[in-house]
PDB file of N, CA and C in Angstrom:
ATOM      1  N   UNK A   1     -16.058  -3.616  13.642  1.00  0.00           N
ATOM      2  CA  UNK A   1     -15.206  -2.466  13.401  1.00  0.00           C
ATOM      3  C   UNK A   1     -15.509  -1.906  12.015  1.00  0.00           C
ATOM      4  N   UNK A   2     -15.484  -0.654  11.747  1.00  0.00           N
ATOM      5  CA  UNK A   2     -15.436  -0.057  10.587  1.00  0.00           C
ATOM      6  C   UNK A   2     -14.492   0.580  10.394  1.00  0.00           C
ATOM      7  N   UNK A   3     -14.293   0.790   9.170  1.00  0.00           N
ATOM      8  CA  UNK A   3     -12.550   1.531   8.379  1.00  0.00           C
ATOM      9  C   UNK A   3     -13.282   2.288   6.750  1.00  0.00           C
ATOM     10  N   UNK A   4     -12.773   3.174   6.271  1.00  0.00           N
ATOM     11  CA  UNK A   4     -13.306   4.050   5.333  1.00  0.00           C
ATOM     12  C   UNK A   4     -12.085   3.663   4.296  1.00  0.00           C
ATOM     13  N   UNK A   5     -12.160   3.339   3.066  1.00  0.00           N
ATOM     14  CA  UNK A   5     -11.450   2.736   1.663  1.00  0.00           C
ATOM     15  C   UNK A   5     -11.101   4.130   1.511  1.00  0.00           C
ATOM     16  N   UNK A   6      -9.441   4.252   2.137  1.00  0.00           N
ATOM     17  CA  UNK A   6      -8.523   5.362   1.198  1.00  0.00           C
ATOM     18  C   UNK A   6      -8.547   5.569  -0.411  1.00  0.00           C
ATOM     19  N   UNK A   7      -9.240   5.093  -1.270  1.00  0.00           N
ATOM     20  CA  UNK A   7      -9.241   5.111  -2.543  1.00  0.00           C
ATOM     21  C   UNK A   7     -10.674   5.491  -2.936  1.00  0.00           C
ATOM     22  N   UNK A   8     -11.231   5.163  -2.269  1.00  0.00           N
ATOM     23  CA  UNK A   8     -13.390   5.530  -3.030  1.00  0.00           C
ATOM     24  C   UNK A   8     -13.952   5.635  -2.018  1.00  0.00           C
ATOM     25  N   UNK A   9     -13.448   5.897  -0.742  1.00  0.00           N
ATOM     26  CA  UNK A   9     -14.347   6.401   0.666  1.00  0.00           C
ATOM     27  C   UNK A   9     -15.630   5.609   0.667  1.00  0.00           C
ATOM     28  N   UNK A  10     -15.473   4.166   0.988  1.00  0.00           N
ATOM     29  CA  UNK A  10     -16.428   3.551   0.775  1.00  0.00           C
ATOM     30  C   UNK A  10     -16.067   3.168   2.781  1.00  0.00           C
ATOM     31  N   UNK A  11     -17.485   2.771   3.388  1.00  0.00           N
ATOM     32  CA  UNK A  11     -17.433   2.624   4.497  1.00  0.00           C
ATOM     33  C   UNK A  11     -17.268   1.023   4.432  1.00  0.00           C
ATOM     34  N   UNK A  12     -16.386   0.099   5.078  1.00  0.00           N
ATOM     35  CA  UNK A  12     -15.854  -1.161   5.393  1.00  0.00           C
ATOM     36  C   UNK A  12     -16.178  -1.299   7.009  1.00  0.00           C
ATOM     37  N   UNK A  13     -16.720  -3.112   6.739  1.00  0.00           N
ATOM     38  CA  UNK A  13     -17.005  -3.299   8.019  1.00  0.00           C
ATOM     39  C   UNK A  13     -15.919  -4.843   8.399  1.00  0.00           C
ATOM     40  N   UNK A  14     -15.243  -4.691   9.005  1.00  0.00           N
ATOM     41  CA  UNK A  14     -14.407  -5.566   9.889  1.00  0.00           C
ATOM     42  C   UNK A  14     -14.477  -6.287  10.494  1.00  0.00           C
ATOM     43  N   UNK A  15     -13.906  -7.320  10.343  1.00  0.00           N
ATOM     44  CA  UNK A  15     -13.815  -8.174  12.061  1.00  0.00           C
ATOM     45  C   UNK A  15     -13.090  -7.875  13.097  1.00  0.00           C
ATOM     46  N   UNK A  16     -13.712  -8.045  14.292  1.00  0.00           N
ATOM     47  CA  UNK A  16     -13.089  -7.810  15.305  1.00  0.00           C
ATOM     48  C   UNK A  16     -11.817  -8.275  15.546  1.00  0.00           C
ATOM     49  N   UNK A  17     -11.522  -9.413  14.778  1.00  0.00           N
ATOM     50  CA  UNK A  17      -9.956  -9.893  15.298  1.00  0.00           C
ATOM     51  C   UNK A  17      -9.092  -9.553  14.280  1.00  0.00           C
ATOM     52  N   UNK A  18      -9.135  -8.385  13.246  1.00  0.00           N
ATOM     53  CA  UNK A  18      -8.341  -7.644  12.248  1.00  0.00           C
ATOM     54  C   UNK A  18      -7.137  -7.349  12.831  1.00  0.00           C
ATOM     55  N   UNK A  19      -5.932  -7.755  12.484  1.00  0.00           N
ATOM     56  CA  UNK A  19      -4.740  -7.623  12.573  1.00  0.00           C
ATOM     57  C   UNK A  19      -4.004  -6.509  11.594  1.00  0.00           C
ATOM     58  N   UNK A  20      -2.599  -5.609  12.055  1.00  0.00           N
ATOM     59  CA  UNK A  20      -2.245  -4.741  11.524  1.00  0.00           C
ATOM     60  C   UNK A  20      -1.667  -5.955  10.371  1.00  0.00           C
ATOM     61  N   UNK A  21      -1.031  -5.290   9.380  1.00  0.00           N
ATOM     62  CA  UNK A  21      -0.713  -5.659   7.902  1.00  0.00           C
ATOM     63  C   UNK A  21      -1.556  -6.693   7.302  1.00  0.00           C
ATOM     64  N   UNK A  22      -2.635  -6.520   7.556  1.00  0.00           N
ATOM     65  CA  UNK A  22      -3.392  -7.688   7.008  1.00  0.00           C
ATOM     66  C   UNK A  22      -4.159  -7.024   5.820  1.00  0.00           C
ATOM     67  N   UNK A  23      -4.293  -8.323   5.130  1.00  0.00           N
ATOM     68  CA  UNK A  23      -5.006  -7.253   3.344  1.00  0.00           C
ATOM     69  C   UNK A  23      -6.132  -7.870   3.486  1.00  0.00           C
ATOM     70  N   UNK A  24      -7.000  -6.804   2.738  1.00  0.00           N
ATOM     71  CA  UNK A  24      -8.418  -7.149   2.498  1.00  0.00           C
ATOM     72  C   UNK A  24      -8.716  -6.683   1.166  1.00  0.00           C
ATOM     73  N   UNK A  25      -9.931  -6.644   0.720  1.00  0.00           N
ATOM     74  CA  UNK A  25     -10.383  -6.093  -0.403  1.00  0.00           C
ATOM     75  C   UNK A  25     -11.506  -5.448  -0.208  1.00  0.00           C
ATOM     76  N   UNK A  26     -11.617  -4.227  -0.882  1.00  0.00           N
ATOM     77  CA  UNK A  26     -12.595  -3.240  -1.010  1.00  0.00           C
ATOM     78  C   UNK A  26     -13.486  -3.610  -1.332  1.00  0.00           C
ATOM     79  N   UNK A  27     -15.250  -3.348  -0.403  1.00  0.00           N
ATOM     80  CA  UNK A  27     -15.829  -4.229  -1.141  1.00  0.00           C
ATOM     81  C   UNK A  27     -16.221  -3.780  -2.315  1.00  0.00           C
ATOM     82  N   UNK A  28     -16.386  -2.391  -2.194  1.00  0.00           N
ATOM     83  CA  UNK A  28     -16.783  -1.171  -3.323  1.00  0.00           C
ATOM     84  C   UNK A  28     -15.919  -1.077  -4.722  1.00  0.00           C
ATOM     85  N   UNK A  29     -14.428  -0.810  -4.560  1.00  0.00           N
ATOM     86  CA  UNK A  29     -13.671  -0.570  -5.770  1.00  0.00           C
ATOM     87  C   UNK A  29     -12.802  -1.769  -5.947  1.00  0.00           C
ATOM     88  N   UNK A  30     -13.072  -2.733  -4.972  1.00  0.00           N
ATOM     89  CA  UNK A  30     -12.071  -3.711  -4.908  1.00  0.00           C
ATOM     90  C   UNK A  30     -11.010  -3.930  -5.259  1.00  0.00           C
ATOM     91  N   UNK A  31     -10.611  -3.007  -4.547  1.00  0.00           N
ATOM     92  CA  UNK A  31      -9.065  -2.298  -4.580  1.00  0.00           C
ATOM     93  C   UNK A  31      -8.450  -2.878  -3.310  1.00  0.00           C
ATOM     94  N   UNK A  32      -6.855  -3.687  -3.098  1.00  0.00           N
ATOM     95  CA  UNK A  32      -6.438  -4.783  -2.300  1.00  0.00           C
ATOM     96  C   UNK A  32      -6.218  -3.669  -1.478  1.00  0.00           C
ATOM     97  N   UNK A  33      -6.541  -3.333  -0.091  1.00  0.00           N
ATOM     98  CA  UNK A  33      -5.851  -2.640   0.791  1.00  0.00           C
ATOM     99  C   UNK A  33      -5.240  -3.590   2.058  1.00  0.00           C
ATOM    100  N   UNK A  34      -4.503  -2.681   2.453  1.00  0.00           N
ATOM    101  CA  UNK A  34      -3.689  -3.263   4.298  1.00  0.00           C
ATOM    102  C   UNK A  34      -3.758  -2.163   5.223  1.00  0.00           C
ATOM    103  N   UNK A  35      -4.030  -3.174   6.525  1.00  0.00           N
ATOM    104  CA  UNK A  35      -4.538  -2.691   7.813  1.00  0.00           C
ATOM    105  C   UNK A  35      -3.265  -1.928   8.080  1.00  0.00           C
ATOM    106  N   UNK A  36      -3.432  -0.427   8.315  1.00  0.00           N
ATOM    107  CA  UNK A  36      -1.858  -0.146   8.837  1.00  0.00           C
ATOM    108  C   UNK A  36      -1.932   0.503  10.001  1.00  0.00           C
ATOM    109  N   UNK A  37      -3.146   0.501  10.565  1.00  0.00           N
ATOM    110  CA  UNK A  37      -3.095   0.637  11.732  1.00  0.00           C
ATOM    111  C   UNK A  37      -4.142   0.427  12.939  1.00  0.00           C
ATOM    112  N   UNK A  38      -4.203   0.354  14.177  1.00  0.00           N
ATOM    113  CA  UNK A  38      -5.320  -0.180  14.740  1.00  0.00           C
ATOM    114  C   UNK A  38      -5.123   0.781  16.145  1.00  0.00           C
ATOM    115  N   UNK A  39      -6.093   1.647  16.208  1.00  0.00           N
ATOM    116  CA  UNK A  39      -5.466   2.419  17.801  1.00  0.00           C
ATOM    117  C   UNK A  39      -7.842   2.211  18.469  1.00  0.00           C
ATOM    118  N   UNK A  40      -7.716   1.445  19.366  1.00  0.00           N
ATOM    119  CA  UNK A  40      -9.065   0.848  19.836  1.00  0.00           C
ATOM    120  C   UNK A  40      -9.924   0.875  18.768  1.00  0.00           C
ATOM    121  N   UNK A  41     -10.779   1.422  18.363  1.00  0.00           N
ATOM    122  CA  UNK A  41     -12.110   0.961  17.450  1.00  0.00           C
ATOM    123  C   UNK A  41     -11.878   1.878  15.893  1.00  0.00           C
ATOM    124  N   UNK A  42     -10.115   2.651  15.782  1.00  0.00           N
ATOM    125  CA  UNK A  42     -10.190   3.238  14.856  1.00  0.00           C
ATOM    126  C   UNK A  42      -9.526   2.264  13.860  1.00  0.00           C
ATOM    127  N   UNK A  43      -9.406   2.053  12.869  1.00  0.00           N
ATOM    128  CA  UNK A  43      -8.809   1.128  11.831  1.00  0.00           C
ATOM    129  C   UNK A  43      -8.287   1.944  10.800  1.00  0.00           C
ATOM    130  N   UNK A  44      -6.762   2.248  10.524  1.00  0.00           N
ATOM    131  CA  UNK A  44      -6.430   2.847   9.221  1.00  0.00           C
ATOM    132  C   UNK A  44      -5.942   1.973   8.448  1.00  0.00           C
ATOM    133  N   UNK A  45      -6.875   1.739   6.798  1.00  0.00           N
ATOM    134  CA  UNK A  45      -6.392   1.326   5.982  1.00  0.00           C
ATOM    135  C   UNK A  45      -5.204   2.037   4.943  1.00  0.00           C
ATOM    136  N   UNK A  46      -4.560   1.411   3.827  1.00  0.00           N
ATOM    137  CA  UNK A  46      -3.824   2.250   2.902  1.00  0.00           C
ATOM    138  C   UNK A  46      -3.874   1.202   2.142  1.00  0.00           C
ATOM    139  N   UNK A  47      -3.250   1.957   0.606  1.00  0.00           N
ATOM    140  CA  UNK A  47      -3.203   0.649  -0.646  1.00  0.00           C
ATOM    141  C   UNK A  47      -2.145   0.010  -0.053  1.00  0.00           C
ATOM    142  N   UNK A  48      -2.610  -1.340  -1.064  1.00  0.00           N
ATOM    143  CA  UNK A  48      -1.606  -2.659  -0.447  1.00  0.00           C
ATOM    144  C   UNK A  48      -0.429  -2.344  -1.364  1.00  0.00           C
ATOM    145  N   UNK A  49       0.598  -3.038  -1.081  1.00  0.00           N
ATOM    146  CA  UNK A  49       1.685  -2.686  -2.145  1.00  0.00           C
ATOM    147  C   UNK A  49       1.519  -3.425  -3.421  1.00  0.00           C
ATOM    148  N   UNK A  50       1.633  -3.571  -4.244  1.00  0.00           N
ATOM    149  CA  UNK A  50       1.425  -4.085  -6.008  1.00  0.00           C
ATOM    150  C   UNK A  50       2.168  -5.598  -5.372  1.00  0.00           C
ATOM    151  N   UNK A  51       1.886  -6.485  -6.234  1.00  0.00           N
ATOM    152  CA  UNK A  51       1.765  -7.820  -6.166  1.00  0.00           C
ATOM    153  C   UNK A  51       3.209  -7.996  -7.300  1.00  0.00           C
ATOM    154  N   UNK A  52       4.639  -8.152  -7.222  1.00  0.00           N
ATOM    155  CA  UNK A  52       5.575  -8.091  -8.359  1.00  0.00           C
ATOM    156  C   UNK A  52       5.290  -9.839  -8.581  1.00  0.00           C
ATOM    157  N   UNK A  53       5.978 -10.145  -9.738  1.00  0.00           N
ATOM    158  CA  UNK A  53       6.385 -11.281 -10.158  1.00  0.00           C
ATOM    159  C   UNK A  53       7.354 -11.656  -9.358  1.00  0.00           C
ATOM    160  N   UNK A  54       7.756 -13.194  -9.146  1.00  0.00           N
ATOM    161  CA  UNK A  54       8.921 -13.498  -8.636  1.00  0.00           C
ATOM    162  C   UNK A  54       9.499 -14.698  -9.824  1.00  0.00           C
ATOM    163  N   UNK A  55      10.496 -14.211 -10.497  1.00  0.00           N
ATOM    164  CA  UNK A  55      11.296 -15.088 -11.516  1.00  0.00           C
ATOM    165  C   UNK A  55      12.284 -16.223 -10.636  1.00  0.00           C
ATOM    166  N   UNK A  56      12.074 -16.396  -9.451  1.00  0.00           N
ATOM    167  CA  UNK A  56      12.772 -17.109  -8.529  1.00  0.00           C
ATOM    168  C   UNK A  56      14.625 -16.739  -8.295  1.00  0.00           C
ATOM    169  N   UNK A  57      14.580 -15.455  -8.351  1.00  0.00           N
ATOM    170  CA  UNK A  57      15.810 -14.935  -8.095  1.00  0.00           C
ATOM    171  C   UNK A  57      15.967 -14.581  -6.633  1.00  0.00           C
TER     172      UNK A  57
END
């Protein structure tokens, strides 16, 4: 499968068993993205959400 990096239009190649919300990394800007969508051989990525701290609250 291929998917195009919403951030530097870099062409990404996939595995076939890619699941929606799953993160990967760009291989180009290596920028964390997530699978947000999967409709047969199309794959939409988007940025992943920011990584917060957890102070254990």
């Amino acid at each position: 499968m291929q998917a195009q990096c919403p951030i530097c239009d870099a062409n990404i190649t996939l595995s076939n068993n890619i699941e929606v919300a799953e993160i990967i990394t760009c291989t180009e800007c290596k920028n964390r993205l997530e699978v947000g969508s999967i409709n047969q051989k199309d794959v939409v990525l988007k940025e992943a959400p920011k990584v917060e701290e957890d102070w254990g609250q």
